[in-house]
N, C-alpha and C. Protein backbone atom coordinates (compact mmCIF):
# COMPACT_ATOMS: atom_id res chain seq x y z
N UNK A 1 193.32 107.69 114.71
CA UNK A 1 194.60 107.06 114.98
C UNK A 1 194.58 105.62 114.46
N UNK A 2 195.65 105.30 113.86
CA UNK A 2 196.01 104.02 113.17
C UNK A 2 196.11 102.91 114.51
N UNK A 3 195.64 101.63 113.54
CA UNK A 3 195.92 100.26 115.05
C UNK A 3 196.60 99.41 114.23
N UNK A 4 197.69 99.31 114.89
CA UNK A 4 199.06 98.45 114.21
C UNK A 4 198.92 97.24 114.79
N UNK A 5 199.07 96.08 113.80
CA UNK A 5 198.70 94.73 114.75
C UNK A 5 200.30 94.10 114.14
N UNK A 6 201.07 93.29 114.59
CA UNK A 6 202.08 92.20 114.00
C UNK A 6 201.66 91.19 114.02
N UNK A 7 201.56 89.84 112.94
CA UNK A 7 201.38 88.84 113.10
C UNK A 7 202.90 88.03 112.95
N UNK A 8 202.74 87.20 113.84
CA UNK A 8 203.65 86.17 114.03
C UNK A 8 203.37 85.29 112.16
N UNK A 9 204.37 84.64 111.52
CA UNK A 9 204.24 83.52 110.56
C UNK A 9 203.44 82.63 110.89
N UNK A 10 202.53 82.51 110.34
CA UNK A 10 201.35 81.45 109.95
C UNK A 10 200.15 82.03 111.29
N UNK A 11 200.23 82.91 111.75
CA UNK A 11 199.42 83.22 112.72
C UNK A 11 197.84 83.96 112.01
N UNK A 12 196.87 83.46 112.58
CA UNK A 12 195.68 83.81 112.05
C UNK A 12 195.05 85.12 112.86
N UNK A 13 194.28 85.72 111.80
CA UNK A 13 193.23 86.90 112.42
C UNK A 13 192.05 86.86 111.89
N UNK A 14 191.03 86.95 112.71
CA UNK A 14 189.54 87.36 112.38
C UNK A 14 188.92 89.12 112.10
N UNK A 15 189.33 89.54 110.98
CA UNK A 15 189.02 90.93 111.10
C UNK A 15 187.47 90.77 110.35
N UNK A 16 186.28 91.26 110.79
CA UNK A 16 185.23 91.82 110.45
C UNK A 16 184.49 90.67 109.63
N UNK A 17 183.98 89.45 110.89
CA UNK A 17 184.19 88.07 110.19
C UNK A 17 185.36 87.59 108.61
N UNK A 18 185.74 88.20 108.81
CA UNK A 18 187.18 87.63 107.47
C UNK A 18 188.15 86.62 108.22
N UNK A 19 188.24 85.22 107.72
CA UNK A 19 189.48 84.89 108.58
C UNK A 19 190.80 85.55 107.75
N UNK A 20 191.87 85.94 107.96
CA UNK A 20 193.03 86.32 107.10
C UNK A 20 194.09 84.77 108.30
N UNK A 21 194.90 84.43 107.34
CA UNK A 21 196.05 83.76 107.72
C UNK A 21 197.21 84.46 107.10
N UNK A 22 198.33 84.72 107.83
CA UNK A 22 199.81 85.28 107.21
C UNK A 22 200.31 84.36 106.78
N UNK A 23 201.31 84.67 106.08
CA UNK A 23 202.20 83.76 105.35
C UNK A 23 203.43 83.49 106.31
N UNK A 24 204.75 83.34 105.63
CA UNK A 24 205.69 82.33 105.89
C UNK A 24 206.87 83.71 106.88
N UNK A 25 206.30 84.78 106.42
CA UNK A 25 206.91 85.97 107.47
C UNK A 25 205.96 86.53 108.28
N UNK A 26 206.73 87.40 108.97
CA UNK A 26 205.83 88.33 110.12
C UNK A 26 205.62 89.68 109.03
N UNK A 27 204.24 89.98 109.58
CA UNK A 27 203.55 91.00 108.64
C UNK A 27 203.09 92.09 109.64
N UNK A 28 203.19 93.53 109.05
CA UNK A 28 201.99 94.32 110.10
C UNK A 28 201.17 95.04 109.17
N UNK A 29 199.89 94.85 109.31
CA UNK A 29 198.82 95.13 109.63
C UNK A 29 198.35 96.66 110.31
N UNK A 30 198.01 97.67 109.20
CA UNK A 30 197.65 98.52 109.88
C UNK A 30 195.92 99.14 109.69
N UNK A 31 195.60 99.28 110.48
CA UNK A 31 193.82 99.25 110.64
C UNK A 31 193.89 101.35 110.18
N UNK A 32 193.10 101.53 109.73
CA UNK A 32 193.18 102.84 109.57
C UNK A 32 191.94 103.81 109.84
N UNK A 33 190.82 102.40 109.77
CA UNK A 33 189.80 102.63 110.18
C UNK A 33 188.97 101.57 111.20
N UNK A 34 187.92 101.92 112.04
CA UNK A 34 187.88 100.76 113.20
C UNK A 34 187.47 99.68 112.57
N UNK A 35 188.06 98.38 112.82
CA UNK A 35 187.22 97.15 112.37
C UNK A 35 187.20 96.15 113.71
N UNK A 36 186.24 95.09 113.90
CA UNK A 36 186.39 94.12 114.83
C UNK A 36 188.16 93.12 114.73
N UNK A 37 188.36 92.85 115.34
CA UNK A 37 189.67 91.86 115.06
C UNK A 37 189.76 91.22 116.24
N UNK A 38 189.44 89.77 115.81
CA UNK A 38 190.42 88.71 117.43
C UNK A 38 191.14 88.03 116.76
N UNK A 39 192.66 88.53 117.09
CA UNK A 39 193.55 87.36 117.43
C UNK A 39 193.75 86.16 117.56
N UNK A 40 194.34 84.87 116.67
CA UNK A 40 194.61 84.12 117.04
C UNK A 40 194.61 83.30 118.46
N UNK A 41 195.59 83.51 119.00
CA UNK A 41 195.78 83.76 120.61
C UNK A 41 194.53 84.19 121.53
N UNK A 42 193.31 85.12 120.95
CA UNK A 42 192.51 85.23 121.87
C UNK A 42 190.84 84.41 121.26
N UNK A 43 190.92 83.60 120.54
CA UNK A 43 190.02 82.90 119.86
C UNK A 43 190.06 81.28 120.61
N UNK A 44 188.64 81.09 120.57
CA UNK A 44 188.49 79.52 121.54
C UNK A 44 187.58 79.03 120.13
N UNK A 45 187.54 78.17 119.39
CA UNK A 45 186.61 77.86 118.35
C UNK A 45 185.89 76.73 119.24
N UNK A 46 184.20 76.87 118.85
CA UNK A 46 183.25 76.10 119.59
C UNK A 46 183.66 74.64 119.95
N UNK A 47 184.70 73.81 118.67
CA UNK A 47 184.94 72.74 119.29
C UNK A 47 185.62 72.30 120.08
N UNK A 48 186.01 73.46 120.23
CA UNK A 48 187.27 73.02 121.72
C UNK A 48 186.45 73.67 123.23
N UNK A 49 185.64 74.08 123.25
CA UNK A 49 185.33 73.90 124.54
C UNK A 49 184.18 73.35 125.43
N UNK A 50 185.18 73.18 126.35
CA UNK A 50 184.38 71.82 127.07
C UNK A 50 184.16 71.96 128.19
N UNK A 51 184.33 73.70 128.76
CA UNK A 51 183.69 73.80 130.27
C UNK A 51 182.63 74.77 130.50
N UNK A 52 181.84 74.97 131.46
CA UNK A 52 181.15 76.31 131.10
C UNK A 52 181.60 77.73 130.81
N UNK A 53 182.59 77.79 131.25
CA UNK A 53 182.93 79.29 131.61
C UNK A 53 183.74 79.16 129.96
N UNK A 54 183.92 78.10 128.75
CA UNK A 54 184.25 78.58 127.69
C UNK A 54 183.71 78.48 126.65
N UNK A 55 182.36 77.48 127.38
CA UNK A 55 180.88 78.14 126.49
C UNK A 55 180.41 79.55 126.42
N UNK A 56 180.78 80.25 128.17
CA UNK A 56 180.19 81.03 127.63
C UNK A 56 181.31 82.16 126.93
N UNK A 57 182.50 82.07 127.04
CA UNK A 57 183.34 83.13 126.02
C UNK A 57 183.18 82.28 124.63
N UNK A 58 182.37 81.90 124.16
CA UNK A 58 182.17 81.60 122.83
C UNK A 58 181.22 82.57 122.47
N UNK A 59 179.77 82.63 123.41
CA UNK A 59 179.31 83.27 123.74
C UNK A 59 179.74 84.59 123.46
N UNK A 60 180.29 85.13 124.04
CA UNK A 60 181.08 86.42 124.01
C UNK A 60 181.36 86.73 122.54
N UNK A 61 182.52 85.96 121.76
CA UNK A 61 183.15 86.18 120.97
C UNK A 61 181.92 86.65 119.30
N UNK A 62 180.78 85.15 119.52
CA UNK A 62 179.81 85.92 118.71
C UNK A 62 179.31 87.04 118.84
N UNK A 63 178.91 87.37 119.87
CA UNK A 63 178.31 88.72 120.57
C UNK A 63 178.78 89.87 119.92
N UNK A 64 180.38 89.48 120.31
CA UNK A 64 181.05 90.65 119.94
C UNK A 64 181.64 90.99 118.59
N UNK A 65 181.33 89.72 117.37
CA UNK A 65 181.55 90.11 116.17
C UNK A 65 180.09 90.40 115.41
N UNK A 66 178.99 90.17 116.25
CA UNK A 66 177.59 90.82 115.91
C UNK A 66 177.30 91.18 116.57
N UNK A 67 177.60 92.55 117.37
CA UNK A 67 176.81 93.70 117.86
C UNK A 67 175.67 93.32 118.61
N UNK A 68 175.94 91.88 119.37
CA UNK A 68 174.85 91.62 120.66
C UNK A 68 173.24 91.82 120.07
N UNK A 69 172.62 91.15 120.44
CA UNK A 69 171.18 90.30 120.43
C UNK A 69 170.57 90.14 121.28
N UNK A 70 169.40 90.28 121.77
CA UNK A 70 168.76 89.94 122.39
C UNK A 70 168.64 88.49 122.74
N UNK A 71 168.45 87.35 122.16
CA UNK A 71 169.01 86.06 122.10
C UNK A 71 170.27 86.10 122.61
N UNK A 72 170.83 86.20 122.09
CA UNK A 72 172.69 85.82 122.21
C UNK A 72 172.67 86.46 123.96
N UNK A 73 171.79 87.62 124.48
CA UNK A 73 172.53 88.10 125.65
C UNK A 73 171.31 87.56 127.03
N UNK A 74 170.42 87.05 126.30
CA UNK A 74 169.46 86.24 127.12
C UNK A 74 170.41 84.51 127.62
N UNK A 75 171.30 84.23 126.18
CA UNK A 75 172.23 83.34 126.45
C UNK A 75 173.32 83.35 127.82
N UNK A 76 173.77 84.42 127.36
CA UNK A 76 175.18 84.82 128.22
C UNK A 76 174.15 84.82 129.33
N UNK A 77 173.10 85.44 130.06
CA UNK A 77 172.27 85.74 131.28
C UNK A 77 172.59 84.63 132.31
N UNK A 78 171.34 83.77 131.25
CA UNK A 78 171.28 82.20 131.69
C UNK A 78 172.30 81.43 132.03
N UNK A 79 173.67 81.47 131.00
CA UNK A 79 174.87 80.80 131.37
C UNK A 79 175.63 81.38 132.65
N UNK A 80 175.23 82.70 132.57
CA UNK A 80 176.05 83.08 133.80
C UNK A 80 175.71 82.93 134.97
N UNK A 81 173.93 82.62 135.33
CA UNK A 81 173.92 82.45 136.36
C UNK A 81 173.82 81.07 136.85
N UNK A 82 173.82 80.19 135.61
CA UNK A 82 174.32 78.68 135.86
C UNK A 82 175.53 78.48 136.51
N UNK A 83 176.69 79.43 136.23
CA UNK A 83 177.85 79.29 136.32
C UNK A 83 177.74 79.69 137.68
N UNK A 84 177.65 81.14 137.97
CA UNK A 84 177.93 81.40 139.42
C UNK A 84 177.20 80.50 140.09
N UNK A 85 175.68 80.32 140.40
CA UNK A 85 174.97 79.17 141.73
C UNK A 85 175.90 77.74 141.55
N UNK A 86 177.02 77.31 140.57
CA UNK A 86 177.63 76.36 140.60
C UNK A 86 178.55 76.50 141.25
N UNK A 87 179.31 77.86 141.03
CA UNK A 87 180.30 78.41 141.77
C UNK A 87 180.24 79.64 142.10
N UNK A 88 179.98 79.87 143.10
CA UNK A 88 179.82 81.48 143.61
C UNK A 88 181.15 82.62 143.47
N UNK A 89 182.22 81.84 143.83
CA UNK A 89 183.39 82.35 143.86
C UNK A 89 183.98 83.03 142.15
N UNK A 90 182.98 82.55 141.27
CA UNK A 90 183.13 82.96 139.86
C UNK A 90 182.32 84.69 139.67
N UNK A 91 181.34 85.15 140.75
CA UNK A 91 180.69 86.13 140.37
C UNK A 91 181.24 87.53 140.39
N UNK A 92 182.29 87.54 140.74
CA UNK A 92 183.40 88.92 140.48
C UNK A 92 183.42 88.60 139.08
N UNK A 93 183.91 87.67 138.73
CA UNK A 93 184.45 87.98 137.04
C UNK A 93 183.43 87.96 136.55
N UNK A 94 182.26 87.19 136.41
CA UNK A 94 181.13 87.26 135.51
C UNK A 94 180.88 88.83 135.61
N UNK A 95 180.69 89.54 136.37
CA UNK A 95 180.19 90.79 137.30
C UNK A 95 180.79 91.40 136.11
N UNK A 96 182.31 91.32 136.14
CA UNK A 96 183.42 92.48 135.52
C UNK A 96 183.02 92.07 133.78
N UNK A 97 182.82 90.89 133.54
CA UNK A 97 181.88 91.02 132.01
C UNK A 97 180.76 91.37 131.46
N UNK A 98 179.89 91.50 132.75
CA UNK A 98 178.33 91.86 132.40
C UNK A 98 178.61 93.83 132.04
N UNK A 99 179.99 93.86 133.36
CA UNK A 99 179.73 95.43 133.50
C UNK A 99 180.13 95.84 131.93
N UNK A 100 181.49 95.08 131.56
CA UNK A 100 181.83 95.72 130.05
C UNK A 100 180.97 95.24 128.70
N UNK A 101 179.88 94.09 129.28
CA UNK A 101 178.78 94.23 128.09
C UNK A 101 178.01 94.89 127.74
N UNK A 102 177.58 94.98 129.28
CA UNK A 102 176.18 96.33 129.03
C UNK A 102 176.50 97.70 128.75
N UNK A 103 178.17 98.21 128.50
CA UNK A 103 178.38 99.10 128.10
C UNK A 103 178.91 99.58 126.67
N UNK A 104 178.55 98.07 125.93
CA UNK A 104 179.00 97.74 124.73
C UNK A 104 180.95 97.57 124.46
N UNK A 105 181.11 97.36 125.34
CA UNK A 105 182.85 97.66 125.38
C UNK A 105 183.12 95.78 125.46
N UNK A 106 182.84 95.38 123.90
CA UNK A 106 182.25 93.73 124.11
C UNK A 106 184.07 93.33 123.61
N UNK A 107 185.33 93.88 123.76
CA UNK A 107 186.29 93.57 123.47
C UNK A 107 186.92 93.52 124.72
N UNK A 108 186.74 94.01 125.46
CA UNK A 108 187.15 94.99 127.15
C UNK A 108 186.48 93.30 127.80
N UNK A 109 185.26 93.08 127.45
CA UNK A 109 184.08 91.88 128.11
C UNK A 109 185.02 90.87 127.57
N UNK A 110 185.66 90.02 126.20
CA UNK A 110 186.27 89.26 125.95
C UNK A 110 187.50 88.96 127.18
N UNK A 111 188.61 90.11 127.10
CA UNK A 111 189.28 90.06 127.97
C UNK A 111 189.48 89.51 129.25
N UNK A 112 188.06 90.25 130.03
CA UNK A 112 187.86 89.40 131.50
C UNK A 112 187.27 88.08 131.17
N UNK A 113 186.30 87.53 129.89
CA UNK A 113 186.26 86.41 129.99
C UNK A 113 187.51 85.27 129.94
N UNK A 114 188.57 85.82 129.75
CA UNK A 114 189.65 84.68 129.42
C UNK A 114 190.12 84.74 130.84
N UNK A 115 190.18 86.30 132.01
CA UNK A 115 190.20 85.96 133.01
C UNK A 115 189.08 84.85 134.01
N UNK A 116 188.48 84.58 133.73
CA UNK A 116 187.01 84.14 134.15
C UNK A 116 187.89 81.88 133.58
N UNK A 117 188.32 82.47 132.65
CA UNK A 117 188.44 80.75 131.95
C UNK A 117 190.00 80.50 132.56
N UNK A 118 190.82 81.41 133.24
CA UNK A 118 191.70 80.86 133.85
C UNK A 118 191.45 80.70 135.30
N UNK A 119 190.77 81.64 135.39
CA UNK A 119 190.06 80.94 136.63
C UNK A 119 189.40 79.76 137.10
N UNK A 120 188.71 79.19 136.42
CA UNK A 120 187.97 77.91 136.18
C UNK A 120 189.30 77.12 136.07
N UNK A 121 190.18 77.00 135.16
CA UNK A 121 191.19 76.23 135.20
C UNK A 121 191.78 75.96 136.26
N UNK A 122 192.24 77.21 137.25
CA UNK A 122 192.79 77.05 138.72
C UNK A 122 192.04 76.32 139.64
N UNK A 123 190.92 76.30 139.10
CA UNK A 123 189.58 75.85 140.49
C UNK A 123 190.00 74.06 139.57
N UNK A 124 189.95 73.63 138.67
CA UNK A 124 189.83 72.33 138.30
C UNK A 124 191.43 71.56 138.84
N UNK A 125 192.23 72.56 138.52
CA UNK A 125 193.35 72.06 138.69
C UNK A 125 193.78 71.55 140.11
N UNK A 126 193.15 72.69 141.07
CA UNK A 126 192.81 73.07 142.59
C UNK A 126 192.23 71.48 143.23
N UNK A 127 191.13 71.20 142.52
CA UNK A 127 190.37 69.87 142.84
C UNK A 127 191.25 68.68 142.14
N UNK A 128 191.76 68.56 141.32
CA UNK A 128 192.45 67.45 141.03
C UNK A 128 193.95 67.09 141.45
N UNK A 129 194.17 68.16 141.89
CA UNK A 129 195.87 68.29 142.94
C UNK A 129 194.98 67.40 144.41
N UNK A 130 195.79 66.64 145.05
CA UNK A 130 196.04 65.44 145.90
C UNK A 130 196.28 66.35 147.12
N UNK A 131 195.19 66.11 148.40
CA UNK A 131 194.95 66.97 149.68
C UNK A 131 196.23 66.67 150.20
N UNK A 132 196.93 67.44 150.62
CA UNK A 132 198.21 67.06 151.35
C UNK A 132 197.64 67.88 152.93
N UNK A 133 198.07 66.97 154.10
CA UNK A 133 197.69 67.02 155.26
C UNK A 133 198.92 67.29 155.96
C-alpha cells in the first residue's frame, strides 16, 4: 500500500537521510515503497534544544533514521533515567518510549517523545506561573 504525504509550500522532509524542500506550491508525495520520513513539523534539529527531555528526542530521531545502536540506546538508557530520578512524574512517558523502542516501532517511540517534550513544557510553564493563594 502506497503512503501519501502533502507538503505544505516551502515545507521540508527528511526521507532516508535526504533533506527534500518543496517549492512555491503544495506537492504530494507518494512513497510506494517503505522509506524513513520525518516531517518538518516533527523534527527538533540539535541546536535548538535546550532541555532534557529534547536531548533526548534528538536522541530518538538519530536512532530512528539508523536502525538503533548499541551506543545511541545505551544513550537514550542513561538520559532517561537522568530524566525520570529528576522527575519521576516523567516515567509513564519515558516507559511508553522504551516500550515502542524495544520493539523497533522507533516512529510510534518518536511520537510519545514529543508527548514526553510537551510535557516537560507544562511542568516548566507550571513552575514559572505565580502561586496564587
Amino acid at each position: 500500500m502506497a503512503l501519501n504525504i502533502d507538503l505544505k509550500p516551502h515545507e521540508r522532509i527528511i526521507i532516508a537521510n535526504v533533506s527534500v524542500r518543496n517549492g512555491d506550491r503544495r506537492a504530494r508525495l507518494i512513497f510506494e515503497t517503505e522509506a524513513k520520513f520525518l516531517r518538518e513539523k516533527d523534527m527538533l534539529p540539535a541546536s535548538k534544544a535546550s532541555t532534557a527531555c529534547e536531548h533526548l528526542y534528538i536522541i530518538l530521531q538519530v536512532i530512528y533514521f539508523t536502525d538503533n545502536n548499541v551506543e545511541l540506546e545505551e544513550k537514550f538508557v542513561s538520559l532517561s533515567n537522568e530524566i525520570m530520578k529528576a522527575s519521576p512524574s516523567t516515567s509513564s512517558y519515558i516507559a511508553e518510549i522504551y516500550t515502542q523502542f524495544t520493539s523497533g516501532e522507533y516512529y510510534t517511540a518518536l511520537k510519545a517523545g514529543q508527548k514526553l517534550m510537551r510535557y516537560e513544557k507544562e511542568l516548566h510553564e507550571r513552575l514559572a506561573s505565580p502561586v496564587t493563594e
